[in-house]
N, C-alpha and C. Protein backbone atom coordinates (compact mmCIF):
# COMPACT_ATOMS: atom_id res chain seq x y z
N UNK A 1 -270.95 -61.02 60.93
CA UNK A 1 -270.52 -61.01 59.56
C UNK A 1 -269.62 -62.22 59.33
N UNK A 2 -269.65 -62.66 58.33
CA UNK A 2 -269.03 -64.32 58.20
C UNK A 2 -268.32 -63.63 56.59
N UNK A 3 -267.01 -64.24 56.50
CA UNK A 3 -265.88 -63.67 55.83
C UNK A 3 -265.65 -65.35 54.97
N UNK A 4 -265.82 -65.24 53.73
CA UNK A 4 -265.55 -66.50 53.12
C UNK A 4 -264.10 -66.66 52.10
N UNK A 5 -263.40 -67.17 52.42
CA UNK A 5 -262.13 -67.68 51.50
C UNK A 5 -261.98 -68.26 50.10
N UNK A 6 -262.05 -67.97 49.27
CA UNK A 6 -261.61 -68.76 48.02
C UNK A 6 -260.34 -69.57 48.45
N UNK A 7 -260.50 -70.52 47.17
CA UNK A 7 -259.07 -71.29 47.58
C UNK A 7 -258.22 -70.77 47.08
N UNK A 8 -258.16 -69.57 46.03
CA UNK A 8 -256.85 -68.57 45.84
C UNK A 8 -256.38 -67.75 46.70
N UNK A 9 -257.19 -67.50 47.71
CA UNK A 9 -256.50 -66.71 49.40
C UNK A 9 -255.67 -67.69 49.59
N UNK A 10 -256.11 -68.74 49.70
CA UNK A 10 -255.36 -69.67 50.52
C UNK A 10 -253.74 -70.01 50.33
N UNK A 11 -252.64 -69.87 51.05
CA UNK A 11 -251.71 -70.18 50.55
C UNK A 11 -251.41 -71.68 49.63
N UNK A 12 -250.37 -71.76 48.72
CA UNK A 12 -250.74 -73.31 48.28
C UNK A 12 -249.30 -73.80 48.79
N UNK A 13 -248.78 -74.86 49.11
CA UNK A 13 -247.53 -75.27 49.50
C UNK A 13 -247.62 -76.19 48.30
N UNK A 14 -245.94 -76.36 47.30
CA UNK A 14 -245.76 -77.23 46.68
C UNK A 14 -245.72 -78.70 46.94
N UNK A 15 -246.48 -79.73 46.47
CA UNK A 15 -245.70 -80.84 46.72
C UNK A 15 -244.47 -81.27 46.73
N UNK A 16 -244.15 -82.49 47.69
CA UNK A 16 -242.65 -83.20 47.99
C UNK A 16 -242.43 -83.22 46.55
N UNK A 17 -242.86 -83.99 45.61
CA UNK A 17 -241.96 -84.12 44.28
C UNK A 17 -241.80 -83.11 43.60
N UNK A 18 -242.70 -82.28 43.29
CA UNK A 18 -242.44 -80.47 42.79
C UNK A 18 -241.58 -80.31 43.65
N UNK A 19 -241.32 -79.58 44.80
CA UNK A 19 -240.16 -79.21 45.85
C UNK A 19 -238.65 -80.27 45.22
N UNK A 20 -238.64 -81.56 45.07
CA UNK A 20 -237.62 -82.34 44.33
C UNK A 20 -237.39 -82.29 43.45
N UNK A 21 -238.12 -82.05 42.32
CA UNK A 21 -237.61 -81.99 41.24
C UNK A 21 -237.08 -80.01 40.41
N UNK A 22 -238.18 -79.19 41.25
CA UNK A 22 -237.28 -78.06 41.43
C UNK A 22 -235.88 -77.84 41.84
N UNK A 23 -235.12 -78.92 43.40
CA UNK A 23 -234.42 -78.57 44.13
C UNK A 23 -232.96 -79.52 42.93
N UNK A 24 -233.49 -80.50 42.05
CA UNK A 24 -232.37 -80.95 40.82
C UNK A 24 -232.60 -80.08 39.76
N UNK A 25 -233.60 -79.26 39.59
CA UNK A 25 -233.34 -78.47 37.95
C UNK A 25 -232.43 -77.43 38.99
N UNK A 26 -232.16 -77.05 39.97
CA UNK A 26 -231.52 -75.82 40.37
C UNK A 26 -229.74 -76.27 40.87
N UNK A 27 -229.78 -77.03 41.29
CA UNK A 27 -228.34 -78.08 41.11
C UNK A 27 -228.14 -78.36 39.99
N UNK A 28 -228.54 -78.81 39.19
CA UNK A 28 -228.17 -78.84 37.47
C UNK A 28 -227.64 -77.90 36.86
N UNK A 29 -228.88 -76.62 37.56
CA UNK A 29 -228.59 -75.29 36.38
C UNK A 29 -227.03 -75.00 37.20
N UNK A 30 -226.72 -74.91 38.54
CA UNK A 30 -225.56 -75.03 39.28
C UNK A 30 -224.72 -75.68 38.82
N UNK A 31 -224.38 -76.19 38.40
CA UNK A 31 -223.50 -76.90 38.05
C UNK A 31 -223.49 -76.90 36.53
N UNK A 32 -224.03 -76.45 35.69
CA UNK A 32 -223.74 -76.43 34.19
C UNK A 32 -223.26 -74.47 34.30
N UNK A 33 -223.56 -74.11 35.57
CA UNK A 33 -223.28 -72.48 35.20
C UNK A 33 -221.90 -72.14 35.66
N UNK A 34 -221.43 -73.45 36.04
CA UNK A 34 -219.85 -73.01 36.61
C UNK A 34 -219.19 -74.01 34.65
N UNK A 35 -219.34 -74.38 34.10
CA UNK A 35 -218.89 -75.02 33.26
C UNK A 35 -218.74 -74.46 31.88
N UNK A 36 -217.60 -74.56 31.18
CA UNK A 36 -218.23 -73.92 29.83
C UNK A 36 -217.81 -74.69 28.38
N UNK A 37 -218.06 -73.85 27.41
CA UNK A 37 -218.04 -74.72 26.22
C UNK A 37 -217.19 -74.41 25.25
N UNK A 38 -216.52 -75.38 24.50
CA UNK A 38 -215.75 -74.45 23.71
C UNK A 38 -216.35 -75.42 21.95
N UNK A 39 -215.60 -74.79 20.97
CA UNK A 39 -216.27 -75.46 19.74
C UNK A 39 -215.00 -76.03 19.35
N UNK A 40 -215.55 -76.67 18.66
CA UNK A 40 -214.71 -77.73 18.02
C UNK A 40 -213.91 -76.89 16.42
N UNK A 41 -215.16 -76.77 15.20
CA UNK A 41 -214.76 -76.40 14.52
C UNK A 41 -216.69 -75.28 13.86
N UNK A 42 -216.24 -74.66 12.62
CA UNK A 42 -217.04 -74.05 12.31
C UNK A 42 -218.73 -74.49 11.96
N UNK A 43 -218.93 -76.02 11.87
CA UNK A 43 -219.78 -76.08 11.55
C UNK A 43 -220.90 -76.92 13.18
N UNK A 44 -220.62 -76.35 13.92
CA UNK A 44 -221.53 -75.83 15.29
C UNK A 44 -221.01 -77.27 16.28
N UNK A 45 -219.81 -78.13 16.26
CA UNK A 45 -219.62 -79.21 16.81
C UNK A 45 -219.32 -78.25 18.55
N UNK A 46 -219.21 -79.05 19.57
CA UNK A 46 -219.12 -78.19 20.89
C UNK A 46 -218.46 -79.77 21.54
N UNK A 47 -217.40 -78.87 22.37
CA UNK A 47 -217.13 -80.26 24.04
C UNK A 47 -217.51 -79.01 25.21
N UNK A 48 -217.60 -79.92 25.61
CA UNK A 48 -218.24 -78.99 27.53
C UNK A 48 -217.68 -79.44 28.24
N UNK A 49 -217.04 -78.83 28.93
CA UNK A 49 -215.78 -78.78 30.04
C UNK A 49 -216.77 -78.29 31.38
N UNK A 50 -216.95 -80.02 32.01
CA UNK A 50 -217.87 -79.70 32.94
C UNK A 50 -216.59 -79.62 34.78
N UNK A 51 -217.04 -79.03 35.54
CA UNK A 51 -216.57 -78.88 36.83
C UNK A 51 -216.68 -79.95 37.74
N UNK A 52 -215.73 -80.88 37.75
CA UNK A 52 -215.59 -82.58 39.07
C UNK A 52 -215.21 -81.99 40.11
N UNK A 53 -214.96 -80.62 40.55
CA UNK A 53 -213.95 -80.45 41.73
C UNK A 53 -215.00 -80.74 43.16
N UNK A 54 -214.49 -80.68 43.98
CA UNK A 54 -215.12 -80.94 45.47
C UNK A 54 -216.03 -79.60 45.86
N UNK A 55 -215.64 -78.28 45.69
CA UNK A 55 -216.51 -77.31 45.69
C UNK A 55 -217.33 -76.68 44.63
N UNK A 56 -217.45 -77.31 43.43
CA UNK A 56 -218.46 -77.14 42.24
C UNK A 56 -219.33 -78.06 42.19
N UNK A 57 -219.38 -78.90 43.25
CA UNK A 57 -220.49 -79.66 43.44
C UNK A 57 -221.07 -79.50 44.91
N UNK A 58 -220.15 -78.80 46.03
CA UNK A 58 -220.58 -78.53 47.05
C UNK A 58 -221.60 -76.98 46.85
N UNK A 59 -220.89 -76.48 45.39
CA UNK A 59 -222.01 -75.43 45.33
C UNK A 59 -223.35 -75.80 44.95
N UNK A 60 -223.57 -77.03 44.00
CA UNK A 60 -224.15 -77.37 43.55
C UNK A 60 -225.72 -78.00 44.21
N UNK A 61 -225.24 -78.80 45.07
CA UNK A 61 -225.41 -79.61 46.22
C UNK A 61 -226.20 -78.31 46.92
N UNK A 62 -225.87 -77.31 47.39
CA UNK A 62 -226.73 -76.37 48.64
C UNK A 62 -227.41 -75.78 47.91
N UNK A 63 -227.21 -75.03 46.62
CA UNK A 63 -227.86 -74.32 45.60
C UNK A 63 -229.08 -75.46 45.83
N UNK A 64 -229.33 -76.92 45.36
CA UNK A 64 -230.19 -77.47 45.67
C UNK A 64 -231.08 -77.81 47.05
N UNK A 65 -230.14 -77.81 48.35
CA UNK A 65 -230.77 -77.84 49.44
C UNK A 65 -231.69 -76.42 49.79
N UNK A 66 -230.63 -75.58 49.39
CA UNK A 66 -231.21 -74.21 49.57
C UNK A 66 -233.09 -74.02 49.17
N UNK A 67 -232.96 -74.57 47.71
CA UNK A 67 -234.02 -74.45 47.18
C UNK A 67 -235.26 -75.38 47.87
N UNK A 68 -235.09 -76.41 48.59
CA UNK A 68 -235.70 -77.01 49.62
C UNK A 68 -236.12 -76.27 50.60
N UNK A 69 -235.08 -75.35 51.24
CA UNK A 69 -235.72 -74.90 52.28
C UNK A 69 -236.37 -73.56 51.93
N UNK A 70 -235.99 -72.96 51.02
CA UNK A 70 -237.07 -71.96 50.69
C UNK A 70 -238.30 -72.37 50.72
N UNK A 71 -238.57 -73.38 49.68
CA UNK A 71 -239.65 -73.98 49.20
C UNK A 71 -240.80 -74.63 50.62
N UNK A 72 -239.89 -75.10 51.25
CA UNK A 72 -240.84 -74.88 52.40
C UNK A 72 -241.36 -73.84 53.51
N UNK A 73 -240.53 -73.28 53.49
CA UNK A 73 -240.68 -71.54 53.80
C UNK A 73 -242.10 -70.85 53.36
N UNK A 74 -241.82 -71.65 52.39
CA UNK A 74 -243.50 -70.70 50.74
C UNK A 74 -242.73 -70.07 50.08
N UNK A 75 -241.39 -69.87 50.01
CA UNK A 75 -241.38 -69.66 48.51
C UNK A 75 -241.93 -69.89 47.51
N UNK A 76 -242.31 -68.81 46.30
CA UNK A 76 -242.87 -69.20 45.05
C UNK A 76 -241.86 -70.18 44.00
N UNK A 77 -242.29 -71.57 43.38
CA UNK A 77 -241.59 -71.79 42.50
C UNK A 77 -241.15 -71.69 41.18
N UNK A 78 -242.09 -70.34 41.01
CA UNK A 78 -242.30 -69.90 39.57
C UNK A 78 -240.84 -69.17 39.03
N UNK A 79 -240.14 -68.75 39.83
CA UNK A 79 -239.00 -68.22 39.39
C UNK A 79 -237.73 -69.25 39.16
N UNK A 80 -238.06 -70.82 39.51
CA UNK A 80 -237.17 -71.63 39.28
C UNK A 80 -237.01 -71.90 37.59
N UNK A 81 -238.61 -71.69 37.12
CA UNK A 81 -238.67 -71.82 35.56
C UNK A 81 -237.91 -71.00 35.06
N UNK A 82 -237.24 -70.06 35.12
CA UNK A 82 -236.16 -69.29 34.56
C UNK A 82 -234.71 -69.67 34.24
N UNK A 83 -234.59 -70.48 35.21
CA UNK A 83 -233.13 -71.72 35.29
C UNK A 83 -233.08 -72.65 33.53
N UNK A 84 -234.21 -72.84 33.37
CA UNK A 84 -234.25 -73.60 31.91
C UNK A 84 -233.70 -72.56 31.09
N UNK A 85 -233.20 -71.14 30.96
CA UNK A 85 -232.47 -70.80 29.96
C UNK A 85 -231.08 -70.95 30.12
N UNK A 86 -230.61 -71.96 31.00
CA UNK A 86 -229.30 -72.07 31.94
C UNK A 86 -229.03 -73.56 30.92
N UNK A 87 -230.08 -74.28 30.38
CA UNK A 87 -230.13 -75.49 29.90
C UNK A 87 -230.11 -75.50 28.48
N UNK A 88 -230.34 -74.64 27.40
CA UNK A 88 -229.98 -73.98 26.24
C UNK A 88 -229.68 -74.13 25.45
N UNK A 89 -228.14 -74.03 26.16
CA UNK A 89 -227.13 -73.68 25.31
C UNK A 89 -226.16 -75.57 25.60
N UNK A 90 -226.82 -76.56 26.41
CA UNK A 90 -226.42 -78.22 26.73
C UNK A 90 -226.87 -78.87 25.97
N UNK A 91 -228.21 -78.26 24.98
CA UNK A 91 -229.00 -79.12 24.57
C UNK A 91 -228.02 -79.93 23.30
N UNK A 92 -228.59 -81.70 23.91
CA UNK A 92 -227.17 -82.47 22.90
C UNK A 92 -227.76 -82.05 20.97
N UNK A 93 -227.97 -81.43 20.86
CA UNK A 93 -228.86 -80.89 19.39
C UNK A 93 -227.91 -79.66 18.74
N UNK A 94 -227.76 -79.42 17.59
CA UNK A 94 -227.22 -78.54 17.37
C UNK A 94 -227.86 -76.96 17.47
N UNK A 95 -227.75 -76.33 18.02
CA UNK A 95 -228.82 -74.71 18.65
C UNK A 95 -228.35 -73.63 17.79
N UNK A 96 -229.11 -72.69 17.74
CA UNK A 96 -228.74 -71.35 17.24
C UNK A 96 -227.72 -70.48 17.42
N UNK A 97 -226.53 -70.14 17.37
CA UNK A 97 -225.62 -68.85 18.08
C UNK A 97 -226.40 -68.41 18.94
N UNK A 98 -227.27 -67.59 19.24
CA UNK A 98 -227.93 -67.04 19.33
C UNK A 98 -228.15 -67.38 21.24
N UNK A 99 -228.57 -68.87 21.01
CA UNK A 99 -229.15 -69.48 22.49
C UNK A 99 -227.44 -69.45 22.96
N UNK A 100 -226.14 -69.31 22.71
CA UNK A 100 -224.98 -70.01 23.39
C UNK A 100 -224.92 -68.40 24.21
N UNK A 101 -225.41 -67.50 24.25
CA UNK A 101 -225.79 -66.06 25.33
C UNK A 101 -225.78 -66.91 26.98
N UNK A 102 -226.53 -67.84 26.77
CA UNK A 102 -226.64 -68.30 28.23
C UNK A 102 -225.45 -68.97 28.88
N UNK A 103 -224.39 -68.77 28.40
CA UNK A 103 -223.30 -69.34 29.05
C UNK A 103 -222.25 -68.31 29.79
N UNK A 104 -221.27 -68.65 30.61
CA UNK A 104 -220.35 -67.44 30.89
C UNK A 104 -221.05 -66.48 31.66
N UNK A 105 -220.44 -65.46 31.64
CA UNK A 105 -221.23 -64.50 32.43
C UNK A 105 -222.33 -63.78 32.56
N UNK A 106 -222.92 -64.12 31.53
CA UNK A 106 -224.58 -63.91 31.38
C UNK A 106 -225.55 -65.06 32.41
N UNK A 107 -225.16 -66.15 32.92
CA UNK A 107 -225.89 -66.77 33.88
C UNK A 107 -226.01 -65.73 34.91
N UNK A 108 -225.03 -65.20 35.01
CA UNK A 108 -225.21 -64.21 36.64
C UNK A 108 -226.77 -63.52 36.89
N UNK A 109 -227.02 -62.81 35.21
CA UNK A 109 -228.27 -62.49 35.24
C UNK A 109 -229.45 -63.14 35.16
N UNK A 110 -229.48 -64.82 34.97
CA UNK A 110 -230.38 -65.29 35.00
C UNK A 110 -230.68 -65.68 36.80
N UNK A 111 -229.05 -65.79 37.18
CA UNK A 111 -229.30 -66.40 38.85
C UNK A 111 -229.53 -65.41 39.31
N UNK A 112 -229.30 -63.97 39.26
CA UNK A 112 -229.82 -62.75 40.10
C UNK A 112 -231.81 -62.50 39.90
N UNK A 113 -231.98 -62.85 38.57
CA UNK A 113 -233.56 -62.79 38.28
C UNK A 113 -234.37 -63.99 39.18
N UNK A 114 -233.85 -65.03 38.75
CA UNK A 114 -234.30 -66.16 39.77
C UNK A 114 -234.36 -66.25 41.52
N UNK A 115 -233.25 -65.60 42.05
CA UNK A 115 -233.26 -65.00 43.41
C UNK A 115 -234.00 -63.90 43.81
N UNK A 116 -234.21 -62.58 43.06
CA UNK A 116 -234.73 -61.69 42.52
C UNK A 116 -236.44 -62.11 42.88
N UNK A 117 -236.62 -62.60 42.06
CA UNK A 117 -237.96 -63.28 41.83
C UNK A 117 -238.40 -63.57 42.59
């Protein structure tokens, strides 16, 4: 009996630049999720009070290595696409109330879904 494979059995390993450019959207989202925003005045102006310290970038930094070595492991990278609601509430555009949810302590639930995942 002869047993034939599709190429959807087959595991797929991401490419080096997928694996890279996943392992900076996840250092990014790291580092914009320790940071927050405050407004200026009522009509939607914002400054962002981003994190320079030595360990908000050392988190930042492994959060991204990390995601390397999963990724070669076989991790799936489909749960990294979830990190873009981490990006939101940065966009230099003026956004909805609505999207500024993704800041503060509501990331926790996007980084628990993404690990999760």
């Amino acid at each position: 009996m002869r047993i034939i494979l599709s190429d959807s059995a087959i595991p797929h390993r991401p490419s080096l630049p997928t694996v890279i450019c996943a392992a900076l959207l996840i250092a990014i989202a790291a580092w914009l999720s320790q940071a927050t925003l405050a407004f200026t005045h009522a009509g939607g102006g914002r400054i962002a009070l981003l994190p320079l310290t030595a360990p908000a970038i050392a988190l930042a930094v492994g959060a991204g290595v990390a995601m390397i070595g999963l990724a070669r492991a076989g991790a799936s990278l489909l749960p990294v696409s979830l990190v873009l609601l981490l990006f939101l509430p940065w966009l230099p555009v003026e956004v909805p109330a609505a999207l500024l949810i993704w800041t503060g302590p509501m990331t926790l639930i996007v980084w628990g879904m993404v690990l999760g995942g």
